[in-house]
Protein backbone atom coordinates (compact mmCIF):
# COMPACT_ATOMS: atom_id res chain seq x y z
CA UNK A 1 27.94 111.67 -189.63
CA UNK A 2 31.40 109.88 -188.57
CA UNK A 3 33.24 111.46 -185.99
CA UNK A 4 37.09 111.46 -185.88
CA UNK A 5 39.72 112.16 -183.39
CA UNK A 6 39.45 115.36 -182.09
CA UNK A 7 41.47 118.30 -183.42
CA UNK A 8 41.71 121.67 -181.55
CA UNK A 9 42.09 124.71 -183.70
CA UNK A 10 42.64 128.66 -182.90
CA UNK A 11 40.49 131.40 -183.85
CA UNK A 12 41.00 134.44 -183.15
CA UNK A 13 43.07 133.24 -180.19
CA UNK A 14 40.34 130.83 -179.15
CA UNK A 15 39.95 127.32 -178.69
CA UNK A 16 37.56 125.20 -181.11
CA UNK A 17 37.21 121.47 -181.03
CA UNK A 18 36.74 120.19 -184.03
CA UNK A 19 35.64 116.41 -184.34
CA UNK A 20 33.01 115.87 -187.75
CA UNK A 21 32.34 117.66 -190.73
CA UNK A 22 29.60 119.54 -188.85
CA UNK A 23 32.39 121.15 -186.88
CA UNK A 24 34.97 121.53 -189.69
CA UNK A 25 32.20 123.20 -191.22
CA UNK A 26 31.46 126.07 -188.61
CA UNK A 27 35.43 126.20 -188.27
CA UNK A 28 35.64 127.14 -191.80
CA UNK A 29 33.11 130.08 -191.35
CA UNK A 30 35.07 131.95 -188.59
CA UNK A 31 37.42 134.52 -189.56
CA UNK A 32 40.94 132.70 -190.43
CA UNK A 33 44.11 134.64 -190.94
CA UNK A 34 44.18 134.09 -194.79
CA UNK A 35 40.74 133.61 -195.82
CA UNK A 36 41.11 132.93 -200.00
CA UNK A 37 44.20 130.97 -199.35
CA UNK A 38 43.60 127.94 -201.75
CA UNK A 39 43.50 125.06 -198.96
CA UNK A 40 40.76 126.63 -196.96
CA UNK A 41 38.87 127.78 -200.42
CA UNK A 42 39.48 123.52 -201.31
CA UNK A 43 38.18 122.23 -197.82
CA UNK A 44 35.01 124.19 -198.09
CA UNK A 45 34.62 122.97 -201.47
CA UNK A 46 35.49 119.14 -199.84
CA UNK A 47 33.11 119.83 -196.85
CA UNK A 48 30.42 121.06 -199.25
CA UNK A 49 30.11 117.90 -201.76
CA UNK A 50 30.75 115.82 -198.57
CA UNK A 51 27.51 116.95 -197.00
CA UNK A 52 26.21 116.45 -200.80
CA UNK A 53 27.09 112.89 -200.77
CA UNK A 54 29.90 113.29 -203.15
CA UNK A 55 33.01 112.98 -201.49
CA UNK A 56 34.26 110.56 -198.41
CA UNK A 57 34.29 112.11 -194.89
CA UNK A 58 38.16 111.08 -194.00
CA UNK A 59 38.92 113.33 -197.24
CA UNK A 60 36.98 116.36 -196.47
CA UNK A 61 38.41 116.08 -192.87
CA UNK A 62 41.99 115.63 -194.16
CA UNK A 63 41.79 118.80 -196.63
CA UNK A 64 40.22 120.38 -193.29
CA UNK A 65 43.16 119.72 -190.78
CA UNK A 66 45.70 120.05 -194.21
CA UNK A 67 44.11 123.55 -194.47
CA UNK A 68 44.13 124.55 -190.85
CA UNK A 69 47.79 123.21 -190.52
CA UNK A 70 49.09 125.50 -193.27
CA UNK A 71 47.69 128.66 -191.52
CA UNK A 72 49.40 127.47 -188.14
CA UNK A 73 45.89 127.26 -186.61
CA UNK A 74 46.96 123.88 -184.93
CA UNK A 75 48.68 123.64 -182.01
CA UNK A 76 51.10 120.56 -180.48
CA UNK A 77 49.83 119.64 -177.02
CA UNK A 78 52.72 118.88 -174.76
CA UNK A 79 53.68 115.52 -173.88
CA UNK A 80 51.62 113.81 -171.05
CA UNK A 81 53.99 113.25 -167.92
CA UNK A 82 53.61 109.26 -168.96
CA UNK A 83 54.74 109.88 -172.11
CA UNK A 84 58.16 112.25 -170.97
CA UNK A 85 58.60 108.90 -168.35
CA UNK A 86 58.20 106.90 -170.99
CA UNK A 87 60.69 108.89 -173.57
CA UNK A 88 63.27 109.37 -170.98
CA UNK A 89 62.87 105.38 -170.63
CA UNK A 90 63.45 104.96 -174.15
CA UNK A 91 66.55 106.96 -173.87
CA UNK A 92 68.36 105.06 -170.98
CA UNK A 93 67.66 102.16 -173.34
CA UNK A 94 69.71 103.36 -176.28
């Protein structure tokens, strides 16, 4: 099963990794805030016919994080200190 880059989501306030369709899948059967909201009803659907063989893995991973997005369960990890050196850089520059 192909793995991708690592997305963290929040369940009820709690931390979930999510890096293959195996873990999209158990994501999907938590509790989410809007449970019949059409994206997460479309990446189940995606997840299911991926496991089936009948649709690619980026896509069902893609409705996945476009589904988890729209209910705000994604959050923005701050900037590493290289990368706020590296900004402020960037800035001086221009």
């Amino acid at each position: 099963m192909a793995a991708f880059i690592p997305i963290t989501v929040y369940l009820n306030h709690k931390p979930m990794v999510v890096a293959s369709i195996a873990d999209a899948e158990m994501a999907l059967q938590q509790p989410w805030p809007l449970m019949e909201k059409p994206s997460r009803l479309e990446a189940i659907r995606m997840i299911e016919d991926c496991l089936a063989g009948h649709c690619s893995h980026q896509a069902a991973f893609a409705a996945f994080k476009a589904a988890a997005s729209e209910q705000g369960l994604l959050k923005r990890k701050r900037p590493s200190a290289g990368l706020k050196k590296f900004d402020g850089v960037a800035e001086d520059l221009m």
